[in-house]
C-alpha atoms as a PDB file:
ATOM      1  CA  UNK A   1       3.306  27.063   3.401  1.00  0.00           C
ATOM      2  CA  UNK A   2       1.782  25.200   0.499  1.00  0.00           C
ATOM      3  CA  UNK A   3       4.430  22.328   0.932  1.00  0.00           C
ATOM      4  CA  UNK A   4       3.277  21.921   4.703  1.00  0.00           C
ATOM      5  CA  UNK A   5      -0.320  21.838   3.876  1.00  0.00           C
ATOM      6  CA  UNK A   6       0.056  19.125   1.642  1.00  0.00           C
ATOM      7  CA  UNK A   7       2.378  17.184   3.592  1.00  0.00           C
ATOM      8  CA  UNK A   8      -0.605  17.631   6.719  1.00  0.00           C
ATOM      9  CA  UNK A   9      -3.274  16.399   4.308  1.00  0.00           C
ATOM     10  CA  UNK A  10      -0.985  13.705   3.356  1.00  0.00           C
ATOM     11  CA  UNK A  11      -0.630  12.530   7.130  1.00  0.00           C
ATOM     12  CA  UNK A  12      -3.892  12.564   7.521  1.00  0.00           C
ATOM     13  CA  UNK A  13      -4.951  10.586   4.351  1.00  0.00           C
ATOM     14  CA  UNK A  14      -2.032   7.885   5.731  1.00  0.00           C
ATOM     15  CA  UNK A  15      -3.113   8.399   9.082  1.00  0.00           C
ATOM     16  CA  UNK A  16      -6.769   7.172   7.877  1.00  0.00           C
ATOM     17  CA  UNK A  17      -5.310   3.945   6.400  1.00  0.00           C
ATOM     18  CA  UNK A  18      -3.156   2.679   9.510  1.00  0.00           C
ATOM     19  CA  UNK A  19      -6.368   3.518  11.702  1.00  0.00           C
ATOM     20  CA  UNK A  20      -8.354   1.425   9.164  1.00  0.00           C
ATOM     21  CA  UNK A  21      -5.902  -1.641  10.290  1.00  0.00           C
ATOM     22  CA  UNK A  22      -5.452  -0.800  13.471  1.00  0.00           C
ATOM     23  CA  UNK A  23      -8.905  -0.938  14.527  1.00  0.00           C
ATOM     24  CA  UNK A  24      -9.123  -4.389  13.358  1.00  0.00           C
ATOM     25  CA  UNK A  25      -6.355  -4.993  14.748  1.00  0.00           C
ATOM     26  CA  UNK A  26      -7.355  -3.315  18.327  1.00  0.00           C
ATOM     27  CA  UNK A  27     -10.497  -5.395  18.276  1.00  0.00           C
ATOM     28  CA  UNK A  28      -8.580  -8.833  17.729  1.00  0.00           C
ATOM     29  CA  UNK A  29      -5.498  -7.860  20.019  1.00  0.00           C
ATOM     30  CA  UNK A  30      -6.574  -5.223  22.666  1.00  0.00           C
ATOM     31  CA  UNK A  31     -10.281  -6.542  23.460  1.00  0.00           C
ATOM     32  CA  UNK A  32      -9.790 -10.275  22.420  1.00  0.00           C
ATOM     33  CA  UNK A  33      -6.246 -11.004  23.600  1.00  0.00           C
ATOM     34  CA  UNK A  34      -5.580 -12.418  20.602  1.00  0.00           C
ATOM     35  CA  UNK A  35      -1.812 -11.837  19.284  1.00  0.00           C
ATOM     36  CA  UNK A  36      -2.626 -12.212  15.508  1.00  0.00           C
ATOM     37  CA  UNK A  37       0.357 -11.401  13.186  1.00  0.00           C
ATOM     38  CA  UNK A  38      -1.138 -12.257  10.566  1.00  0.00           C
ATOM     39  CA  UNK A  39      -3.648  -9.426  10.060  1.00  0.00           C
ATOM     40  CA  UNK A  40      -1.876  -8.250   7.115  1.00  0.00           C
ATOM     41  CA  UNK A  41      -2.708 -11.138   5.065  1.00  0.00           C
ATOM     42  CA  UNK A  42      -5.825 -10.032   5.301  1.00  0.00           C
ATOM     43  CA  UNK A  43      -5.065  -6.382   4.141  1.00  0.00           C
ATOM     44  CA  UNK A  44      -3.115  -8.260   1.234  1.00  0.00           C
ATOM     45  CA  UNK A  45      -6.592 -10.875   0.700  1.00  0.00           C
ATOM     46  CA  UNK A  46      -8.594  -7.903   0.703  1.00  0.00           C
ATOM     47  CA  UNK A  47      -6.489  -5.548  -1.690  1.00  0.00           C
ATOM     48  CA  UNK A  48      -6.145  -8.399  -4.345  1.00  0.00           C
ATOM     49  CA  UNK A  49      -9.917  -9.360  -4.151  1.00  0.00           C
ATOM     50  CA  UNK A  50     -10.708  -5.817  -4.502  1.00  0.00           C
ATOM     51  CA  UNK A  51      -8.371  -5.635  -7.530  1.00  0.00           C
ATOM     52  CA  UNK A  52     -10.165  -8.736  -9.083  1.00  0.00           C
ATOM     53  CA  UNK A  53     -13.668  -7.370  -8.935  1.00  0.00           C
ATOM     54  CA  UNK A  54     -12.559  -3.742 -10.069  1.00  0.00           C
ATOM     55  CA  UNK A  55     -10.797  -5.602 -12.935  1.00  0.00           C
ATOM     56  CA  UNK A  56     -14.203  -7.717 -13.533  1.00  0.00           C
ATOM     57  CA  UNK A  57     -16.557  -5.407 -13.109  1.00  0.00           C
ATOM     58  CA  UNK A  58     -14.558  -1.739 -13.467  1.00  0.00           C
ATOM     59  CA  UNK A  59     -16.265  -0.261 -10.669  1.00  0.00           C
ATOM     60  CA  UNK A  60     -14.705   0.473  -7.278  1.00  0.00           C
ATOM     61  CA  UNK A  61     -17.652   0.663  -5.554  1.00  0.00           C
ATOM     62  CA  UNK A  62     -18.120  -3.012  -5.960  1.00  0.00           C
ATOM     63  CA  UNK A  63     -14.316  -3.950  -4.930  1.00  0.00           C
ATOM     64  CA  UNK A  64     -14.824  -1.597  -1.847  1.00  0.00           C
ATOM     65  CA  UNK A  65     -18.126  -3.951  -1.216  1.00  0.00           C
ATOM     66  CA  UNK A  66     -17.086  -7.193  -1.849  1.00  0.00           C
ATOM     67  CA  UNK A  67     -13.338  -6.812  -1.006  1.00  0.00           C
ATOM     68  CA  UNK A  68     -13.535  -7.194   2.666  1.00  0.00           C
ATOM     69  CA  UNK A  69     -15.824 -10.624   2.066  1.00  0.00           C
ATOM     70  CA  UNK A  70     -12.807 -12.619   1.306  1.00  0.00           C
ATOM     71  CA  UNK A  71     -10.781 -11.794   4.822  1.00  0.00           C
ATOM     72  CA  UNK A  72     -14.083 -11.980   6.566  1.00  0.00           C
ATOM     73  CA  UNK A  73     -14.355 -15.269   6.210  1.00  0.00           C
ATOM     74  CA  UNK A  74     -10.911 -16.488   5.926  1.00  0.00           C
ATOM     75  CA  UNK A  75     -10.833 -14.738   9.535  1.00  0.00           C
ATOM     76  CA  UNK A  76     -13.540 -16.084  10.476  1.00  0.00           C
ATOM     77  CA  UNK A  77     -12.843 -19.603   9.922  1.00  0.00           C
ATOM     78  CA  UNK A  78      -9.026 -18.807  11.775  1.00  0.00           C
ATOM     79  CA  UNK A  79     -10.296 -17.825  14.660  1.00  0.00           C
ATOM     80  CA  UNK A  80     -13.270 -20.295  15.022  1.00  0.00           C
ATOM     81  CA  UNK A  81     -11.428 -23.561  13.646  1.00  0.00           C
ATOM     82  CA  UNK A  82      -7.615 -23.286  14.325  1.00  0.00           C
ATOM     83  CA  UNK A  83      -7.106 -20.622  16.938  1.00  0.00           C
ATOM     84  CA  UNK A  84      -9.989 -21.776  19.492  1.00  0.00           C
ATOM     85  CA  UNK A  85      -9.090 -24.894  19.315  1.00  0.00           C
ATOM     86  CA  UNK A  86      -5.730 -24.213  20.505  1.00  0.00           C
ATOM     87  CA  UNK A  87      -6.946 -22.036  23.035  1.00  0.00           C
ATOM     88  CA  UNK A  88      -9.169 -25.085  24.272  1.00  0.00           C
ATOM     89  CA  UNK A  89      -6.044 -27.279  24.634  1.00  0.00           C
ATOM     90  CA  UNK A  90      -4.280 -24.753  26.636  1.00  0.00           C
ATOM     91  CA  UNK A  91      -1.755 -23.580  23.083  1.00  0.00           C
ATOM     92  CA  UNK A  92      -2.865 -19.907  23.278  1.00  0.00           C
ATOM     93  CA  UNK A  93      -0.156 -18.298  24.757  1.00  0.00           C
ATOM     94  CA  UNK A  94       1.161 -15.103  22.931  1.00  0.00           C
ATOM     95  CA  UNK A  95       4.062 -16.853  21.714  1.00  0.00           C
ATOM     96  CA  UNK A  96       1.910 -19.893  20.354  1.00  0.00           C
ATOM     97  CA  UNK A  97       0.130 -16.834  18.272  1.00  0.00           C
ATOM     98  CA  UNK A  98       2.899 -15.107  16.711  1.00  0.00           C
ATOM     99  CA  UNK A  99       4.520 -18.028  15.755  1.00  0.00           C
ATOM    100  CA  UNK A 100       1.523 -19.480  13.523  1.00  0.00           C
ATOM    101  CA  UNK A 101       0.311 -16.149  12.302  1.00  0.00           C
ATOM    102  CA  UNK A 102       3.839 -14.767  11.629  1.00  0.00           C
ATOM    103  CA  UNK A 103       4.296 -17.762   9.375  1.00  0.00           C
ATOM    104  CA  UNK A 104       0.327 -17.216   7.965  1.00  0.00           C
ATOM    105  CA  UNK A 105       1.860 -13.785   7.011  1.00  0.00           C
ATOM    106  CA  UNK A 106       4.567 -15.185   4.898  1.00  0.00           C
ATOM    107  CA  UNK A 107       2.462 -17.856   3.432  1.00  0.00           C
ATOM    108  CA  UNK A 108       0.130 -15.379   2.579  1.00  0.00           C
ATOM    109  CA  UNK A 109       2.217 -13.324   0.502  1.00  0.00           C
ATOM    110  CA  UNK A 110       4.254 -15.859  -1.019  1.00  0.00           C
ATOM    111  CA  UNK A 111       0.872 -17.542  -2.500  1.00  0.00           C
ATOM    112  CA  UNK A 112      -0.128 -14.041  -3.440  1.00  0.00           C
ATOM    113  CA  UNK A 113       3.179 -13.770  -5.813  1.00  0.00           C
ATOM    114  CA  UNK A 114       2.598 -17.300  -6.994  1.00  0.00           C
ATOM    115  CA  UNK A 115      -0.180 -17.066  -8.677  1.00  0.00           C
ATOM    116  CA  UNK A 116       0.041 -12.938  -9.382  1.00  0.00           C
ATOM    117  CA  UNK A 117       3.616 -12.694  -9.438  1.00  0.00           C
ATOM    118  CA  UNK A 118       5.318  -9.572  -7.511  1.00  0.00           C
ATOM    119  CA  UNK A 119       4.110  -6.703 -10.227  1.00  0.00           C
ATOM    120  CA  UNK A 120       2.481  -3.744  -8.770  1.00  0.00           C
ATOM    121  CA  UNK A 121      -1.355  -2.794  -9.484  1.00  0.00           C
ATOM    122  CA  UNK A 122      -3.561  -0.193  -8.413  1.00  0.00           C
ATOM    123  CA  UNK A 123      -7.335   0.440  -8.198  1.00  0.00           C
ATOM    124  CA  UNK A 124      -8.625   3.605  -9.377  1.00  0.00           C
ATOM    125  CA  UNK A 125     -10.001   5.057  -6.146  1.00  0.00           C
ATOM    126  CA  UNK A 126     -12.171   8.174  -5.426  1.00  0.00           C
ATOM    127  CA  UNK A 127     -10.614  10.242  -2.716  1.00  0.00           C
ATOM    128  CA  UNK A 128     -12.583   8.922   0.058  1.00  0.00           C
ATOM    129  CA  UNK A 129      -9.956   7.738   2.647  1.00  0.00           C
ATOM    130  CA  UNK A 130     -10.268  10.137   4.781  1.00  0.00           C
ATOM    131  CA  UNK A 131     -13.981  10.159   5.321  1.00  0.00           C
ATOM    132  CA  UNK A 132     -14.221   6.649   5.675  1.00  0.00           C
ATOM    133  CA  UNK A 133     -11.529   6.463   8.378  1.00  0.00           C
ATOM    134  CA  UNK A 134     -13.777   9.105  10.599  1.00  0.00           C
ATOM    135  CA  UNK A 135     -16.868   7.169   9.612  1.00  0.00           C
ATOM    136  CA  UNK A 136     -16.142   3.840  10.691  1.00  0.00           C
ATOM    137  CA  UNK A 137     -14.489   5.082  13.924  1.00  0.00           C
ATOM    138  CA  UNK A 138     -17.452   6.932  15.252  1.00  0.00           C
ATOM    139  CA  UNK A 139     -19.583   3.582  14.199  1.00  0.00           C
ATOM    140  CA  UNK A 140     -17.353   1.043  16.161  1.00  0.00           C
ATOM    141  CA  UNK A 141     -17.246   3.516  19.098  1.00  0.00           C
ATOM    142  CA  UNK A 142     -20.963   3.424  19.099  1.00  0.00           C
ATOM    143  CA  UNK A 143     -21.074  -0.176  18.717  1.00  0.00           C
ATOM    144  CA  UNK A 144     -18.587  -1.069  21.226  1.00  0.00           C
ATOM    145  CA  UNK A 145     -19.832   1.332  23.546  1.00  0.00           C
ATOM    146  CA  UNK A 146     -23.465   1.793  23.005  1.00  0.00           C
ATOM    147  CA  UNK A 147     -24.840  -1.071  22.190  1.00  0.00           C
ATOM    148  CA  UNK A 148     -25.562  -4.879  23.325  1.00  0.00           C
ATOM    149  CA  UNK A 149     -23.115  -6.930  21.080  1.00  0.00           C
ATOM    150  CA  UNK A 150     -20.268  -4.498  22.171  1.00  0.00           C
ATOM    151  CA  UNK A 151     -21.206  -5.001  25.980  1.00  0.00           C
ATOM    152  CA  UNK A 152     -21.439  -8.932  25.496  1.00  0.00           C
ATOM    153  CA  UNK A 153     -17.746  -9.293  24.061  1.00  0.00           C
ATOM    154  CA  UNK A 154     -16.614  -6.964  26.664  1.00  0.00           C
ATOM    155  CA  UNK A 155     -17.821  -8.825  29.329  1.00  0.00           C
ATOM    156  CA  UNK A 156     -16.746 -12.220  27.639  1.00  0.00           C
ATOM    157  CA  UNK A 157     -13.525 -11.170  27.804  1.00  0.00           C
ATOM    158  CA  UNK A 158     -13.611  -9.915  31.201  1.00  0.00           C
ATOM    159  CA  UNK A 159     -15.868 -13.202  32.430  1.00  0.00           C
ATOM    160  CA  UNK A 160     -15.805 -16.089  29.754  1.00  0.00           C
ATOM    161  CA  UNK A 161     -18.142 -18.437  31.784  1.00  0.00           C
ATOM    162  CA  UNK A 162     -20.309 -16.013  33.308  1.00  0.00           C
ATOM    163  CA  UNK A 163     -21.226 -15.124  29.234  1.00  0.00           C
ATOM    164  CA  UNK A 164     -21.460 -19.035  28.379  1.00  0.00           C
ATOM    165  CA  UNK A 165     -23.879 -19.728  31.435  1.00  0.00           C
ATOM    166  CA  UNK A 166     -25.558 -17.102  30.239  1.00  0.00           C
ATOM    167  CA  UNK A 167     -26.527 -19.145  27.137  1.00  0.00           C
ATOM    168  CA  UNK A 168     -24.357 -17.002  24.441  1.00  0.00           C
ATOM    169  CA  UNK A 169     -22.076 -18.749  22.330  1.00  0.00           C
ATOM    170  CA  UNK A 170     -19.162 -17.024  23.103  1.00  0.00           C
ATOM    171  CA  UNK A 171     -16.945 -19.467  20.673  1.00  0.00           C
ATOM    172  CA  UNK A 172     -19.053 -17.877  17.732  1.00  0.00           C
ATOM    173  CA  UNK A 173     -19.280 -14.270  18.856  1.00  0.00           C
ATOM    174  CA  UNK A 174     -15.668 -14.205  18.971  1.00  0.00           C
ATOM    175  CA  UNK A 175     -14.785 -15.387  15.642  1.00  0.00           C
ATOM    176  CA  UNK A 176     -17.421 -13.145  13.963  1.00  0.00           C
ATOM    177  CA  UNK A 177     -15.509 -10.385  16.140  1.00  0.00           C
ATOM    178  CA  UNK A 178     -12.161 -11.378  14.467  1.00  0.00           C
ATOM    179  CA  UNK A 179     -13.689 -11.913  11.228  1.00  0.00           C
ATOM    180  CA  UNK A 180     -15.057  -8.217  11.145  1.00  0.00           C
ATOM    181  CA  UNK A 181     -11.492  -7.272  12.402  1.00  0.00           C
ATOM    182  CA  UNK A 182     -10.109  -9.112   9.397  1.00  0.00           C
ATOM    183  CA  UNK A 183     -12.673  -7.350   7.161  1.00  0.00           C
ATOM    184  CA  UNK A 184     -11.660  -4.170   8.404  1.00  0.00           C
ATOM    185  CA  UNK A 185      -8.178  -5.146   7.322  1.00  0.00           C
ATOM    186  CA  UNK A 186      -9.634  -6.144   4.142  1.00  0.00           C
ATOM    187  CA  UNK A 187     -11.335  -2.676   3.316  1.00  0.00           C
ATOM    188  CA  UNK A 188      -7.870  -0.913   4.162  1.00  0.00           C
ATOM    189  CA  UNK A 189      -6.271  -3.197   1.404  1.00  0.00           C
ATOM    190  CA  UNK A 190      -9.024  -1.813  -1.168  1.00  0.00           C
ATOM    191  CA  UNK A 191      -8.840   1.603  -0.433  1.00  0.00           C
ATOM    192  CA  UNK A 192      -4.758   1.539  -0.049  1.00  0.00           C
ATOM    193  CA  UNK A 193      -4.509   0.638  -3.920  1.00  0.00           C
ATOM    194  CA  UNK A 194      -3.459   5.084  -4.911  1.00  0.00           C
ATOM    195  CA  UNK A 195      -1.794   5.139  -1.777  1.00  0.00           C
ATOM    196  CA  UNK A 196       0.841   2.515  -1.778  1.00  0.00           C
ATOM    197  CA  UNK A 197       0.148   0.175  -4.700  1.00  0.00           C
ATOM    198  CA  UNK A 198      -0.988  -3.517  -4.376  1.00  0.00           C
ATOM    199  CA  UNK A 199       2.016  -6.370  -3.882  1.00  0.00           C
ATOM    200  CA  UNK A 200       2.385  -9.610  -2.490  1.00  0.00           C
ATOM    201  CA  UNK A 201       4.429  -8.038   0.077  1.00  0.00           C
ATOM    202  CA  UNK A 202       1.959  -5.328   1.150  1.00  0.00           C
ATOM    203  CA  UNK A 203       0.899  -6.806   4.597  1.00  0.00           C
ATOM    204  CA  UNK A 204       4.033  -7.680   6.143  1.00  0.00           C
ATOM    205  CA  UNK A 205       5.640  -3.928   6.234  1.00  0.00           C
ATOM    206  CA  UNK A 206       1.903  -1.922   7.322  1.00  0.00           C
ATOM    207  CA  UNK A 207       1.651  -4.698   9.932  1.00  0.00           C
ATOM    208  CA  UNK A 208       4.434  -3.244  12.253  1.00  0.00           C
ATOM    209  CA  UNK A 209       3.434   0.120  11.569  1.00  0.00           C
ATOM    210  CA  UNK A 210      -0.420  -1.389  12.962  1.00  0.00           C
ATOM    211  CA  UNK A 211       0.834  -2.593  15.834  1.00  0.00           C
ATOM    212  CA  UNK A 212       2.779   0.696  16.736  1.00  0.00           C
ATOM    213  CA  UNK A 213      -0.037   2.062  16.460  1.00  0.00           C
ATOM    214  CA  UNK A 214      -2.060  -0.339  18.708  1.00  0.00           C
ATOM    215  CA  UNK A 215       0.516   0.066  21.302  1.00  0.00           C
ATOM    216  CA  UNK A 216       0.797   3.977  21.573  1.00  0.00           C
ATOM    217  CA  UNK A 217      -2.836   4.127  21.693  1.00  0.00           C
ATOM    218  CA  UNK A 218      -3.668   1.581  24.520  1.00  0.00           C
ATOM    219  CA  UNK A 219      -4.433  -1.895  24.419  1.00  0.00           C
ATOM    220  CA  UNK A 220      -8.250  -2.101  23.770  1.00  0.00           C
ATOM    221  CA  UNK A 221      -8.679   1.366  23.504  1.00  0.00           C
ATOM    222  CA  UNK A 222     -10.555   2.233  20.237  1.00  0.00           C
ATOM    223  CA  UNK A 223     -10.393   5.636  20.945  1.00  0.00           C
ATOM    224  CA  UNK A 224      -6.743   5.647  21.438  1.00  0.00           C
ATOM    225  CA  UNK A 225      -5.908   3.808  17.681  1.00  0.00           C
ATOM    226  CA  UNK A 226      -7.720   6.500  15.788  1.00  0.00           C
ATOM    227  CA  UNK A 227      -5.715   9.171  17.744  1.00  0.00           C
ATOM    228  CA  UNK A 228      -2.389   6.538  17.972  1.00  0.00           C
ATOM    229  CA  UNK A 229      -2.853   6.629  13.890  1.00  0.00           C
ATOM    230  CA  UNK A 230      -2.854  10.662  13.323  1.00  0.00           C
ATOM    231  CA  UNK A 231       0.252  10.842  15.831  1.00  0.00           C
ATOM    232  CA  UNK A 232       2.012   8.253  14.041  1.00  0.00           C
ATOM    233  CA  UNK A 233       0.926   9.109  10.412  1.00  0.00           C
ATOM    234  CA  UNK A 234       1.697  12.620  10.869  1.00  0.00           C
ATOM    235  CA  UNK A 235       5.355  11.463  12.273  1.00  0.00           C
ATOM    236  CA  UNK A 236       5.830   9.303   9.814  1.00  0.00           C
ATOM    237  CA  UNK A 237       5.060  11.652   6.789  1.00  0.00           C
ATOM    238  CA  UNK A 238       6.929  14.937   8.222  1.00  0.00           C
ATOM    239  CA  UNK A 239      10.213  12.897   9.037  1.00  0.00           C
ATOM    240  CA  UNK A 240       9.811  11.412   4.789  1.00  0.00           C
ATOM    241  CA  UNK A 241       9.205  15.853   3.808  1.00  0.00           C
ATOM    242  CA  UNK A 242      11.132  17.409   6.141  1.00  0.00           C
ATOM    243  CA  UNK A 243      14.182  14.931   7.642  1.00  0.00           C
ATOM    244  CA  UNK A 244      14.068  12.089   5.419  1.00  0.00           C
ATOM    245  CA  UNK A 245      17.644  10.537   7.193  1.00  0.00           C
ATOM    246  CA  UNK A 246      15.446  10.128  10.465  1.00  0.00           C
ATOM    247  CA  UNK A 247      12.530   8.723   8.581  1.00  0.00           C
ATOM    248  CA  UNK A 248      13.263   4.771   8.804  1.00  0.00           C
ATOM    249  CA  UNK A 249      13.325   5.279  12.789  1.00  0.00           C
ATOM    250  CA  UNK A 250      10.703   7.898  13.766  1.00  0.00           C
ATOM    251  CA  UNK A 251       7.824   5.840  14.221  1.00  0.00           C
ATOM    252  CA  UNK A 252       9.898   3.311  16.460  1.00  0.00           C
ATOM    253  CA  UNK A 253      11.737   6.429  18.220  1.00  0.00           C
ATOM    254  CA  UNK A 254       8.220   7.069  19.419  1.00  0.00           C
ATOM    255  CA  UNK A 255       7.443   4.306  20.473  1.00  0.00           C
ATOM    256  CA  UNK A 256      10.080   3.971  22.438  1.00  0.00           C
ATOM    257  CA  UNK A 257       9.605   7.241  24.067  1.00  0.00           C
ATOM    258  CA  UNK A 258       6.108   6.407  24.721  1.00  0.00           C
ATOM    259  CA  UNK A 259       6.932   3.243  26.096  1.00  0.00           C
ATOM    260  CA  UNK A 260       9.294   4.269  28.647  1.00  0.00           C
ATOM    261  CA  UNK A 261       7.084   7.164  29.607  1.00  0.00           C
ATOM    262  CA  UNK A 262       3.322   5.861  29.345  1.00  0.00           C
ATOM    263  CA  UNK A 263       3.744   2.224  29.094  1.00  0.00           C
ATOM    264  CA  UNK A 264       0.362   1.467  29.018  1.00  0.00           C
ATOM    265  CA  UNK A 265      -0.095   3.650  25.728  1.00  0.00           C
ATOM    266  CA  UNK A 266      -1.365   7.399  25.499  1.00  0.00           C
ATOM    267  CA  UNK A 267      -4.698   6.727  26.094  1.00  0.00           C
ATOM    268  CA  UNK A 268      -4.493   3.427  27.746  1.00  0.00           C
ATOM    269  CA  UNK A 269      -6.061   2.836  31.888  1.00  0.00           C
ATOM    270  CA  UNK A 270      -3.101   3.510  34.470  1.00  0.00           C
ATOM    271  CA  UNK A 271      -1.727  -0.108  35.024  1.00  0.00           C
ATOM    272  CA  UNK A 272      -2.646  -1.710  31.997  1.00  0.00           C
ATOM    273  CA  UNK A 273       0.343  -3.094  30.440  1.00  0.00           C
ATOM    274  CA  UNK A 274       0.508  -5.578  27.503  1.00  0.00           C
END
């Protein structure tokens, strides 16, 4: 009984982490359309600029601060400078995306090992996962729901030149959008560091795990990640304790099953399919 409690606080403390992603992720990919691959580079930005401050300043208060500052703007300047552009020219489509940010990914964590070689590091870290992860999804629900910036990038992505007539710079609050996704990423990467180390390879593996998660919920559906995240962290972690031979293939089984069954995710609208 012990053993199962511990394995269900585990889940939950992994469940926190992929939610902490996939949020970012459902704001750049499910509201914005954007296919961005590359959102584990900024986990991996974030984790390492965390590590840097805690090293500097021994305090992980600070690294949780100032962490997410680095992806923030390195998203920021993505979205605004390289991936609107393309966009403007017509070079948006989803395979136009992957392609760039799949190789951003691998740049990313080949420059990461460069210059801090492939050692593992860690961050000591209160135990605060789990509380954040609720915290920060009730916020963006209220935000996205409740209040005037989350009804302006709804309705710029449902009418783009209704918005712009409207005098908003749409151009701008988009790329602050996917620079707060990025950030989001960011934090993950600090608060990861007792859960799965810091490595130049960090991003690329979490990232499918994000967008499994992204996809069971519902495209777009905030909701639907942080619920996506506690079905697939809990799968993940009782197939490693209790049937560790199934436990490379679980999290795909699913969504498999769930993509046959409720294509549009769990908690996606009826007819919405990526």
């Amino acid at each position: 009984m012990q053993h199962f409690l511990i394995q269900i606080l585990n889940g939950v403390q992994l469940s926190m982490l992929v939610f902490l992603l996939a949020v970012g992720l459902t704001l750049i990919f499910g509201l914005m359309n954007i296919l961005n691959l590359a959102h584990g580079s900024f986990f991996t930005m974030g984790a390492y600029f965390g590590l840097v401050i805690a090293n500097k300043t021994g305090s992980f208060w600070l690294a949780l601060l100032i962490g997410p500052l680095l992806p923030f703007v390195a998203g920021f300047v993505l979205q605004f400078f390289v991936l609107q552009p393309l966009a403007q020219r017509g070079r948006s489509t989803h395979l136009d995306l992957a392609l760039l940010t799949f190789g951003l990914l691998f740049a990313t964590a080949g420059a990461v090992e460069y210059i801090y070689g492939s050692a593992f590091h860690s961050i000591a870290t209160p135990d605060v996962l789990i509380a954040v992860g609720i915290a920060i999804a009730l916020a963006l629900v209220l935000v996205i729901d409740r209040t005037l910036v989350g009804a302006t990038l709804r309705a710029g992505v449902d009418n783009r030149e209704m918005v712009t007539a409207l005098g908003i710079n749409i151009n701008a609050l988009f790329a602050l959008v996917f620079g707060f996704g990025s950030a989001l990423a960011g934090f993950a990467g600090v608060v990861s560091a007792p859960v799965m180390s810091i490595y130049s390879s960090m991003g690329i593996g979490i990232v499918v795990t994000t967008f499994v998660v992204v996809v069971v919920g519902g495209l777009g559906n905030l909701k639907g990640s942080f619920y996506a995240s506690l079905i697939v962290g809990m799968t993940d972690t009782f197939a490693q304790a209790f049937l560790p031979e199934a436990e490379l293939f679980a999290v795909y089984a699913l969504l498999i099953v769930v993509m046959i069954f409720r294509p549009q995710g769990l908690f996606g609208a009826v007819g919405r399919v990526a």
